[in-house]
Protein backbone atom coordinates (compact mmCIF):
# COMPACT_ATOMS: atom_id res chain seq x y z
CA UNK A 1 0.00 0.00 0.00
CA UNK A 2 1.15 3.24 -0.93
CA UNK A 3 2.85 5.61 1.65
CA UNK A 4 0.30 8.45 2.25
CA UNK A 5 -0.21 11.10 4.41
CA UNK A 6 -3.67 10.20 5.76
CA UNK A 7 -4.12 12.00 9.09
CA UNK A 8 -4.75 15.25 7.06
CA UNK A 9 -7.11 14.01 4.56
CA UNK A 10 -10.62 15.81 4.09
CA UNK A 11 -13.92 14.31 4.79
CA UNK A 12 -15.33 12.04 2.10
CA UNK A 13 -18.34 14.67 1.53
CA UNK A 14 -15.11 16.96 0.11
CA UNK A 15 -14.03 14.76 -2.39
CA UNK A 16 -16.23 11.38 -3.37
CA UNK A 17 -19.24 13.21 -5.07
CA UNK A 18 -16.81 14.69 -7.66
CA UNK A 19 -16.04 10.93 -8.31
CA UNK A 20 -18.95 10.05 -8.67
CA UNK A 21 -20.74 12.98 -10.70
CA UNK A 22 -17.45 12.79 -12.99
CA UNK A 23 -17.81 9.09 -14.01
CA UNK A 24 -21.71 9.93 -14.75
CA UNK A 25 -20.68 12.82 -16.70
CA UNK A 26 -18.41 10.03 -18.89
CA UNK A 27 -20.99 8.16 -19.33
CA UNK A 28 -23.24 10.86 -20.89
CA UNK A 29 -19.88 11.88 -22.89
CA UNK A 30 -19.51 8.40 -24.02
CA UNK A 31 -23.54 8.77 -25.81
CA UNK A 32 -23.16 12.95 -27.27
CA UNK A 33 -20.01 11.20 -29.44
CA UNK A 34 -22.16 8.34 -30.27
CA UNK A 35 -24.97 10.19 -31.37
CA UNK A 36 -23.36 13.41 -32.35
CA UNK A 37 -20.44 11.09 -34.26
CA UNK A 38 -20.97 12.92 -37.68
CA UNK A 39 -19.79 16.16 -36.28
CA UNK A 40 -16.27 14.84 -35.86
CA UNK A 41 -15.98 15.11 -39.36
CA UNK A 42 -16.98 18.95 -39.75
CA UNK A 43 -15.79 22.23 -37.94
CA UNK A 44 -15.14 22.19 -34.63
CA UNK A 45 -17.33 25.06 -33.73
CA UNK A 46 -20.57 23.70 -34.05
CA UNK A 47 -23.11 23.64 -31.08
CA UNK A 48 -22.29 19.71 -30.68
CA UNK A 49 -18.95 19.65 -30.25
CA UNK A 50 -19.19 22.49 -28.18
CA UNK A 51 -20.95 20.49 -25.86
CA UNK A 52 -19.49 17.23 -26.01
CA UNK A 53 -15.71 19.59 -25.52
CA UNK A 54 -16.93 21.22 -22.55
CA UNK A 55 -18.32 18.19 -20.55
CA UNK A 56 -15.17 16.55 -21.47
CA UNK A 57 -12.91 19.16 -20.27
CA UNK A 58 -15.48 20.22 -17.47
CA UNK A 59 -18.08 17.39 -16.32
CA UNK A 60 -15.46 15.01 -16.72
CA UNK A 61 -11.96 15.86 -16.65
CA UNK A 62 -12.60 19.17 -14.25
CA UNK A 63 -14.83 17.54 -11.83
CA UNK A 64 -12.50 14.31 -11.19
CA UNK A 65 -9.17 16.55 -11.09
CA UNK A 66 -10.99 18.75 -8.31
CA UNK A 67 -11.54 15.31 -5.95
CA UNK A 68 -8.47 14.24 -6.90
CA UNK A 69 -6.57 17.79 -5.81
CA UNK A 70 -9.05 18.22 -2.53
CA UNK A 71 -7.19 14.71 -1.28
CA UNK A 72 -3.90 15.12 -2.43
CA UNK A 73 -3.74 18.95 -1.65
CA UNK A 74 -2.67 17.67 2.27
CA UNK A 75 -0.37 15.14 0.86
CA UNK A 76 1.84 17.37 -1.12
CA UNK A 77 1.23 20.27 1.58
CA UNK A 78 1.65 17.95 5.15
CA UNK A 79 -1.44 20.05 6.25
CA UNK A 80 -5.02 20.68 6.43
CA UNK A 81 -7.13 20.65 3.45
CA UNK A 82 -8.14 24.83 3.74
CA UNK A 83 -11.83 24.50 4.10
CA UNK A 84 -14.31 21.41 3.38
CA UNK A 85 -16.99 23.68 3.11
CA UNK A 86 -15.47 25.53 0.21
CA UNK A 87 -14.31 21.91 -1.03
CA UNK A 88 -18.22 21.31 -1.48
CA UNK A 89 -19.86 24.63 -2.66
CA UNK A 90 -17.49 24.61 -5.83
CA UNK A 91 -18.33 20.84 -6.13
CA UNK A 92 -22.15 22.27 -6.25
CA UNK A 93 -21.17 25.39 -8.40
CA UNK A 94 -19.44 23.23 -10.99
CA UNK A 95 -22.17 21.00 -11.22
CA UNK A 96 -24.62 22.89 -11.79
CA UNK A 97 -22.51 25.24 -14.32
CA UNK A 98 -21.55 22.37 -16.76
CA UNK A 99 -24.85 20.58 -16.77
CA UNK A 100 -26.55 24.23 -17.65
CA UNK A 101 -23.92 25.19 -19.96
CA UNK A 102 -23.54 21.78 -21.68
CA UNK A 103 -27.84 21.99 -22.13
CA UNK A 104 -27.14 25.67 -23.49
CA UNK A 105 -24.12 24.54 -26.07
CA UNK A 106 -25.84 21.45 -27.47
CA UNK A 107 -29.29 23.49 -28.23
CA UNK A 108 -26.90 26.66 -29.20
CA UNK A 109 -29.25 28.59 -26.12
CA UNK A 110 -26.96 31.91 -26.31
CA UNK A 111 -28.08 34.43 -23.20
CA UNK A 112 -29.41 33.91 -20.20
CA UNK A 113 -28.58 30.28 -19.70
CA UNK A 114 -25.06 29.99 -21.05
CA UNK A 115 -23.99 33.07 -19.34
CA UNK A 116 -25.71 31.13 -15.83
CA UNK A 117 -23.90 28.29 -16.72
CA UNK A 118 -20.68 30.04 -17.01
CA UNK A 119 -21.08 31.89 -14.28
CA UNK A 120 -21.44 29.17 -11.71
CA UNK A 121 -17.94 27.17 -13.30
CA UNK A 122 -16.30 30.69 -12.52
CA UNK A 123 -17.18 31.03 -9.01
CA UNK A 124 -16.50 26.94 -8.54
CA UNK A 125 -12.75 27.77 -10.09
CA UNK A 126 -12.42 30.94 -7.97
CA UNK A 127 -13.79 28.68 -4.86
CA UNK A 128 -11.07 26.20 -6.00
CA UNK A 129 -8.63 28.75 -6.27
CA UNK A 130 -9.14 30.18 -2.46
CA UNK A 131 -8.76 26.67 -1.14
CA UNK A 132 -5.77 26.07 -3.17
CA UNK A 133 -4.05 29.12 -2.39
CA UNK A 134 -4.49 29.12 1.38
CA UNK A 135 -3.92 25.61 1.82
CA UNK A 136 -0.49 25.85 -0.18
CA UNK A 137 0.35 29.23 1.75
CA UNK A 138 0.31 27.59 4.77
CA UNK A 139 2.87 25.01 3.72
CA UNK A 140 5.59 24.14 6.16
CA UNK A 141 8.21 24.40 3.30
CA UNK A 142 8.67 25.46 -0.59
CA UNK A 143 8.25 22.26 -3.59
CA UNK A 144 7.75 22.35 -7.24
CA UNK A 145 4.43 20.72 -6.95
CA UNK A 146 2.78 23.58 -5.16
CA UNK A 147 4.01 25.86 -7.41
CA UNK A 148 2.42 23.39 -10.89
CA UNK A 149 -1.11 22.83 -8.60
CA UNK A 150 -1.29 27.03 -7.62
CA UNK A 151 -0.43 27.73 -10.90
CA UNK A 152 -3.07 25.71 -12.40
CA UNK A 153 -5.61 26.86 -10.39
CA UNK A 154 -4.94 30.40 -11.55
CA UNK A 155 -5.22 29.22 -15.06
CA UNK A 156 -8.27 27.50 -14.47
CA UNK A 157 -10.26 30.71 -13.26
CA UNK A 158 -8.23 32.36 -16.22
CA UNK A 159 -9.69 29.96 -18.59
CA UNK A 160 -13.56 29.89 -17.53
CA UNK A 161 -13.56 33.71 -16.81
CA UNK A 162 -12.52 34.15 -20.67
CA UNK A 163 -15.22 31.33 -21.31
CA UNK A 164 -17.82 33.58 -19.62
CA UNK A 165 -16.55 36.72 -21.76
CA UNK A 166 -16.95 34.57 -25.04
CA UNK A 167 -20.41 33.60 -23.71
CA UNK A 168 -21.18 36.58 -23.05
CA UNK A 169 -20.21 37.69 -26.36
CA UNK A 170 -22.51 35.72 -28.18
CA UNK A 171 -25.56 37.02 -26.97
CA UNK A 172 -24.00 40.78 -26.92
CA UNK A 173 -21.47 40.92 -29.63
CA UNK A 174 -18.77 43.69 -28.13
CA UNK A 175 -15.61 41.61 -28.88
CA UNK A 176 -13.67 43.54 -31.70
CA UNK A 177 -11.19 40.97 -32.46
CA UNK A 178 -12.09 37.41 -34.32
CA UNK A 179 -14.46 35.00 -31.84
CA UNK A 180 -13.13 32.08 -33.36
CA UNK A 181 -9.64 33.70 -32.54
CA UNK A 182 -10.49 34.42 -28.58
CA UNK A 183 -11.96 30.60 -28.56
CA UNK A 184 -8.61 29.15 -29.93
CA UNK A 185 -7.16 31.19 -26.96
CA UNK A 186 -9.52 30.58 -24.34
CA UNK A 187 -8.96 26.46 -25.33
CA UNK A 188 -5.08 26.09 -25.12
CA UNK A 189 -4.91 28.64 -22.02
CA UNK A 190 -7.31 25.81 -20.42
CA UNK A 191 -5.09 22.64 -22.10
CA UNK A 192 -1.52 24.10 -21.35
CA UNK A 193 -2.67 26.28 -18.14
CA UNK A 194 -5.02 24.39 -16.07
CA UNK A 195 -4.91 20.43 -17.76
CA UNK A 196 -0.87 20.06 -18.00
CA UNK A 197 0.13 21.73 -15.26
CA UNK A 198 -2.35 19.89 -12.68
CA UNK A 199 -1.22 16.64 -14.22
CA UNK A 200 2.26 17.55 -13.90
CA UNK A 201 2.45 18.93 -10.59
CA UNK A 202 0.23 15.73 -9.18
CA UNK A 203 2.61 13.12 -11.30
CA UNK A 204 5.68 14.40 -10.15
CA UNK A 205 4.27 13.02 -6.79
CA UNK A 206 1.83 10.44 -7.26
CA UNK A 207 3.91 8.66 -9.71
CA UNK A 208 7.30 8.14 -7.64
CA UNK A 209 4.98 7.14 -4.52
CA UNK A 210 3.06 4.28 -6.73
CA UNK A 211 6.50 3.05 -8.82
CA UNK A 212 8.47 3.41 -5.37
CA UNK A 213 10.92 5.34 -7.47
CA UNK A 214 12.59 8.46 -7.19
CA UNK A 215 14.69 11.31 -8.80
CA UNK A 216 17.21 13.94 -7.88
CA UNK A 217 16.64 15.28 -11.02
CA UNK A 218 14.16 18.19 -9.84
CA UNK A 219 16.16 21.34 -11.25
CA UNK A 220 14.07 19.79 -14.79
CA UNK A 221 10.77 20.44 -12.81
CA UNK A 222 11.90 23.93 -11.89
CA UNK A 223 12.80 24.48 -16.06
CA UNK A 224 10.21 22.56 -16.91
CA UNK A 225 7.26 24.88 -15.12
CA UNK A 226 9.44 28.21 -16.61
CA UNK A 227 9.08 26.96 -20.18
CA UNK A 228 5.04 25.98 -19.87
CA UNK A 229 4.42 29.26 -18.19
CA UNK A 230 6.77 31.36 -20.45
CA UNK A 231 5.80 29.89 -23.38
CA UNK A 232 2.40 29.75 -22.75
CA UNK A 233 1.82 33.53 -21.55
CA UNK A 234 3.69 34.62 -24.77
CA UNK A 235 1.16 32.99 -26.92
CA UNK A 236 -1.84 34.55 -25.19
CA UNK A 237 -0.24 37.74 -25.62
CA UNK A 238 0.71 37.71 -28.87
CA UNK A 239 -2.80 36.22 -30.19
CA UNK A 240 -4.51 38.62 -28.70
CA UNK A 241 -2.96 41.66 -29.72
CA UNK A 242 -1.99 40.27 -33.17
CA UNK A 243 -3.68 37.28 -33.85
CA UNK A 244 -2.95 33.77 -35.49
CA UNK A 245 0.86 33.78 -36.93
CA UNK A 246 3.44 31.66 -37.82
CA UNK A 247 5.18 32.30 -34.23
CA UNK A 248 2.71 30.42 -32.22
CA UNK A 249 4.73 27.10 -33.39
CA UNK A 250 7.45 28.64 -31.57
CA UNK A 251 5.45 29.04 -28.40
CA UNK A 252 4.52 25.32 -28.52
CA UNK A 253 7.93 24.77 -28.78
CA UNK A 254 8.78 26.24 -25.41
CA UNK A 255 5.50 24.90 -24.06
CA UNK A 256 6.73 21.06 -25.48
CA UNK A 257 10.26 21.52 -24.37
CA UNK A 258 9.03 22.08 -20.61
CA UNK A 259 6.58 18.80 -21.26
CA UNK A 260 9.85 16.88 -21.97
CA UNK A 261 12.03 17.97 -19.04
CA UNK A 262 8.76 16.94 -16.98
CA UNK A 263 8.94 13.43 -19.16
CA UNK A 264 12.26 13.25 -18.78
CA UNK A 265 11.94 13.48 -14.68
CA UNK A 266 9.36 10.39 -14.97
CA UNK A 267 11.56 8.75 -17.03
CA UNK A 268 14.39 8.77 -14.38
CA UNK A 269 11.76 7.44 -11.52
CA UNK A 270 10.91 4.57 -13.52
CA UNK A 271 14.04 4.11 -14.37
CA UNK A 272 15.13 3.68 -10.10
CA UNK A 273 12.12 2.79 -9.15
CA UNK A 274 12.31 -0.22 -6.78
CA UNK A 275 8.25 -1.66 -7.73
CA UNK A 276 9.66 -3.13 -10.73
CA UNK A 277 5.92 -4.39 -11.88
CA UNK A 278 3.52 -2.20 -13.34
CA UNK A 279 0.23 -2.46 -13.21
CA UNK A 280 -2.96 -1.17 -15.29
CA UNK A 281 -3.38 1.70 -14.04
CA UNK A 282 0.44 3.34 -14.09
CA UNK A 283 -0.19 1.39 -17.51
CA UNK A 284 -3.19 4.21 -18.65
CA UNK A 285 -0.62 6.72 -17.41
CA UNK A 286 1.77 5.71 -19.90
CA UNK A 287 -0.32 5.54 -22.60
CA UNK A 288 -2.07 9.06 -21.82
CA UNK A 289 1.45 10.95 -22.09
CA UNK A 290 2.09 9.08 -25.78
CA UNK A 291 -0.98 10.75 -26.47
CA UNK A 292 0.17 13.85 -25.34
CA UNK A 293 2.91 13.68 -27.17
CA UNK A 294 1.28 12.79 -30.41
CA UNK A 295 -1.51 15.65 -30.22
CA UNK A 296 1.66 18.23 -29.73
CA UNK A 297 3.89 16.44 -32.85
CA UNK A 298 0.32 17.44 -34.90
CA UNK A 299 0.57 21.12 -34.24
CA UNK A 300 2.10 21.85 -37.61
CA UNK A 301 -0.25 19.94 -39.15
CA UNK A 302 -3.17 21.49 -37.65
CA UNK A 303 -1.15 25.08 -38.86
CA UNK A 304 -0.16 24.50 -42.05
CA UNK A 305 -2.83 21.90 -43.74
CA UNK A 306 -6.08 23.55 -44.68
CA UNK A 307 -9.47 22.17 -43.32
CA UNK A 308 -10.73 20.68 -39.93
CA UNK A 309 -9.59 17.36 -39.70
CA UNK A 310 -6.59 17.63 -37.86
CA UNK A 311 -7.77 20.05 -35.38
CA UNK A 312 -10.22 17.52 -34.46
CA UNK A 313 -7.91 14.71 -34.21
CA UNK A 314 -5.51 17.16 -32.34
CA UNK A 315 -8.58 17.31 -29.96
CA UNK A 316 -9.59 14.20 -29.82
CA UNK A 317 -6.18 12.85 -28.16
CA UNK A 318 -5.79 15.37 -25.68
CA UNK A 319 -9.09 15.13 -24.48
CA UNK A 320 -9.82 11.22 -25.51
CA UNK A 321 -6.47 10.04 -25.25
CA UNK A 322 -4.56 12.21 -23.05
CA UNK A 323 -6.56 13.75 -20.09
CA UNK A 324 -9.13 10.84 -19.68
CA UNK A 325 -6.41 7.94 -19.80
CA UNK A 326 -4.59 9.87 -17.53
CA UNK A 327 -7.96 9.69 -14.93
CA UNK A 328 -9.13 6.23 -15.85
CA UNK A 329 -5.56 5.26 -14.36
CA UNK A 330 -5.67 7.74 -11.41
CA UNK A 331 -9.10 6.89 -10.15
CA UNK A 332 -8.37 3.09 -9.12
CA UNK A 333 -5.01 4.57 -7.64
CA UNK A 334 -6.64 7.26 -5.69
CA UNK A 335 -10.28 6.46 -5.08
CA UNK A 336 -10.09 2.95 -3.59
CA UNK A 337 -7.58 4.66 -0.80
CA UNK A 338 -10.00 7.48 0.05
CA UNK A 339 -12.58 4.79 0.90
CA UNK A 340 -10.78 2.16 2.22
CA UNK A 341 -9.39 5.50 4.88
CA UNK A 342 -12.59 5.69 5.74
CA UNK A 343 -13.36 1.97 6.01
CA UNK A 344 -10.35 0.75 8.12
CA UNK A 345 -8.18 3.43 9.38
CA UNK A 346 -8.93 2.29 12.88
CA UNK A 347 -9.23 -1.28 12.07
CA UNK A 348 -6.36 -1.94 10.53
CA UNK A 349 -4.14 -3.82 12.55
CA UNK A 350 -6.63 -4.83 14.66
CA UNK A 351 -8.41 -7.33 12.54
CA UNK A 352 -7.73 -8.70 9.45
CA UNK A 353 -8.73 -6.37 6.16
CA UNK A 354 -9.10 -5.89 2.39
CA UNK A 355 -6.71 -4.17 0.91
CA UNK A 356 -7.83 -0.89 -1.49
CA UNK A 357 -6.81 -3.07 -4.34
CA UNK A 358 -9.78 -5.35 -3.05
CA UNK A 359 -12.29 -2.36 -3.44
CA UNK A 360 -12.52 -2.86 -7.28
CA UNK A 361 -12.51 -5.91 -9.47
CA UNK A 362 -9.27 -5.86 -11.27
CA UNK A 363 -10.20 -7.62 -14.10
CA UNK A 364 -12.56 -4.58 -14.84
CA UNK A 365 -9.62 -2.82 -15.02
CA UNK A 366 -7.72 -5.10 -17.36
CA UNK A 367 -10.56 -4.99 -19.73
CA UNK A 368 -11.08 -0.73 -19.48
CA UNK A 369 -7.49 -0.66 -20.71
CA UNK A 370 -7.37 -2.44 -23.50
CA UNK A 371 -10.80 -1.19 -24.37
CA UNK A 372 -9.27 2.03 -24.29
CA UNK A 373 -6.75 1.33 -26.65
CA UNK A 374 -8.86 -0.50 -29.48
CA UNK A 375 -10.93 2.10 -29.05
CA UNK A 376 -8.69 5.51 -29.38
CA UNK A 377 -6.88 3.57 -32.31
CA UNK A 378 -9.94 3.39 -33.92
CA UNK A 379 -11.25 6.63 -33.51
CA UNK A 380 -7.99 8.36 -34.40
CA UNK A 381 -7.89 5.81 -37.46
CA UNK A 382 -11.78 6.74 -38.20
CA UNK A 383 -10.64 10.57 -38.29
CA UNK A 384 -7.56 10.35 -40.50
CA UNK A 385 -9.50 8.45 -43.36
CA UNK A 386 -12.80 10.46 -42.75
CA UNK A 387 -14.82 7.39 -42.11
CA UNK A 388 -17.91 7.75 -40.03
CA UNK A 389 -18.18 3.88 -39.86
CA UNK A 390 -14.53 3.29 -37.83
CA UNK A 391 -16.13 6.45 -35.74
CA UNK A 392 -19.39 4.73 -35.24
CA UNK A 393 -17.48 1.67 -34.24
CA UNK A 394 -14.67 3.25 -32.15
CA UNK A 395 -17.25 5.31 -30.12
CA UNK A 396 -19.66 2.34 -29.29
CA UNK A 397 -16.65 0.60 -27.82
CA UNK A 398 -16.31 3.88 -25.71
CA UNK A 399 -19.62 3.82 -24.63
CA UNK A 400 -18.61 0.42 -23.31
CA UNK A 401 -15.55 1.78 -21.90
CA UNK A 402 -17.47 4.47 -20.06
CA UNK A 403 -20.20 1.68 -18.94
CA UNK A 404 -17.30 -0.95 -17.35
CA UNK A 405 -15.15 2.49 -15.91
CA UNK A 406 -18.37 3.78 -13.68
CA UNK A 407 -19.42 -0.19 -12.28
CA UNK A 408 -16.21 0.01 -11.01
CA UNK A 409 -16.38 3.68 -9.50
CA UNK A 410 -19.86 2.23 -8.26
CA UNK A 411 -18.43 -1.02 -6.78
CA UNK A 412 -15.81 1.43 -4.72
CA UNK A 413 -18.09 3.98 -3.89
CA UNK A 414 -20.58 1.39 -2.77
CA UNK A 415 -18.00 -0.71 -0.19
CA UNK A 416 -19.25 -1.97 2.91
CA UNK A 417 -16.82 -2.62 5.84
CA UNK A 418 -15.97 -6.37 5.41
CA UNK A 419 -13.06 -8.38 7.07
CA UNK A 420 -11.64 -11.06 4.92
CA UNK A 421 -13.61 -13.50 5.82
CA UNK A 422 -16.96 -11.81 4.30
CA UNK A 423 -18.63 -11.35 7.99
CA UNK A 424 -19.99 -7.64 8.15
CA UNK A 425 -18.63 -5.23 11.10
CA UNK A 426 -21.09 -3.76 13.21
């Protein structure tokens, strides 16, 4: 069992129903593709994918990485979780945003409603923020992941606050610029800003504790968090106040350099780690950062090649391949521990217990990941040729991916104390 922190963990009422409501919100991800599937194959802004991007990067990515941050927050800090309270309200907030605002995008419901919808996801990020920031300002002493998980929080209200201007734009045109300019913005200041450096800052310390592995190479983390920041505040600025040109490659340049130094860190853990097998879910990590690095080699393509396709393919394995491998690892990782804390903290020891591996069924697991990987090939495959029937195919395999991924979020959200022999503790 992995060496955690746990006398500083929040209350399960912080941190399981973003679990939960994230692996729904898959789920209803999992049917918009199905049934939206055709709109893969046309421009991304269409009401559709609109929708199906925003409860990807919001229902479902969003919602999971706030649980995931409200438990780990003490681990990385050594101290309290700020507030519980505020832990829950922007668990409310957010919910109630994306399911309004994903409603408002599919139906193209400009006004009232999208601008509620955004509103709520801004104060849930700028609840998220507060908690963040005073939990991490408390810290007994100065680390590299702070710095990654404060700095993505400040990208994250960035993000949806620019989100709510572009809403708000829609229904009251006052934008000068290009819309379709702001949006590109608005997107990669969410990807590079909140996505990347969240996962970054948490896998620079979930993944040496899992492997048992370790690095001394953290000067990379220090360059690495310089060139993502650097280069992505120079691309913002630029396409803003001059719009799409040629230089933006060389802001993803800096922004990809800084993703290899991180890479290069991980490498070095596995490399001395002492766990020397690895299981499914370090497996979906591994997989989820080929992704990554596939979706930034097709930059240049999505520049220089006329027409929608690779955008959309671009998009497809950041937010199919990259972010929600990336979770579908994490959860069985993180989410088994948070119950079985609350299980058998004080039993353990005592009497005889399952261990949080024994929460889920493992062969679930086995057959999510491969799943996963027929089905991304397929998709990706599907896009590149323009065939809707590999699409059609691909995504009903993710609907079955979604279907097997929440039984076993419901199986560990459902546990009931057991010993090991089965008999029930009172």
């Amino acid at each position: 069992m992995p060496s955690i922190n746990i006398g500083n963990a929040p209350k399960n009422s912080a941190v399981l129903p973003f679990y939960g409501t994230g692996a729904l919100y898959f789920v209803a991800l999992s049917f918009m593709l199905f049934f939206a599937a055709p709109d893969l194959l046309f421009h991304y802004f269409n009401p559709h994918i609109l929708g199906m991007v925003h409860t990807a990067a919001l229902g479902w990515g969003t919602m999971i990485i706030f649980g995931a941050a409200y438990q780990l927050l003490p681990v990385i800090c050594e101290r309290d979780l700020y507030s519980e309270r505020l832990s829950f309200l922007s668990y409310c907030f957010l919910a109630v945003g994306v399911t309004i605002l994903v409603i408002a995008f599919w139906n193209f419901f400009t006004g009232f409603w999208m601008i509620l919808g955004g509103s709520c996801i801004v104060i849930a990020a700028a609840l998220y923020l507060i908690n963040v920031w005073q939990t991490t300002l408390i810290c007994s002493k100065y680390s590299i992941q702070k710095m990654f998980v404060l700095s993505s929080a400040v990208w994250l209200l960035f993000t949806v606050s620019l989100g709510l201007i572009l809403a708000i734009n829609l229904a009251f045109p006052f934008i000068k610029g290009n819309h379709l300019d702001i949006l590109k913005l608005h997107a990669h200041a969410g990807l590079a800003g909140w996505f990347l450096q969240l996962i970054t800052g948490v896998s620079i310390k979930l993944v040496p504790m899992f492997l048992l592995g370790k690095s001394k190479k953290e000067i990379l983390l220090k360059w690495s968090f310089a060139l993502q920041n650097t280069g992505l505040i120079l691309f913002l600025l630029d396409g803003f106040f001059y719009g799409t040109s040629f230089r933006f490659l060389c802001y993803a340049l800096l922004i990809f350099s800084g993703i290899i130094l991180w890479l290069i860190f991980l490498y070095d853990v596995f490399s001395n780690r002492i766990k020397k097998a690895v299981d499914f879910s370090m497996r979906h990590t591994f997989v989820s950062l080929l992704c990554l690095i596939m979706s930034c080699l097709l930059i240049p393509f999505v520049y220089f090649f006329s027409g929608t396709k690779w955008a959309i393919l671009y998009g497809t394995l950041l937010f199919l391949g990259w972010i929600s491998s990336i979770i579908m690892g994490m959860t069985f990782k993180t989410l088994p521990f948070i119950v079985w804390n609350d299980h058998y903290k004080k039993l353990n020891g005592k009497v005889r217990v399952p261990l949080p591996k024994q929460l889920y069924n493992e062969k679930w697991l086995h057959y999510q990941f491969f799943i996963f990987l027929g089905a991304i090939l397929l998709l990706a495959l599907g896009i590149c040729i323009v065939s809707i029937v590999l699409i059609r195919i691909a995504l009903f395999f993710w609907i079955i991916l979604a279907l097997v991924y929440v039984t076993n979020v419901a199986k560990v959200l459902n546990h009931k104390t057991k010993i090991l022999d089965g008999n029930s503790i009172k």
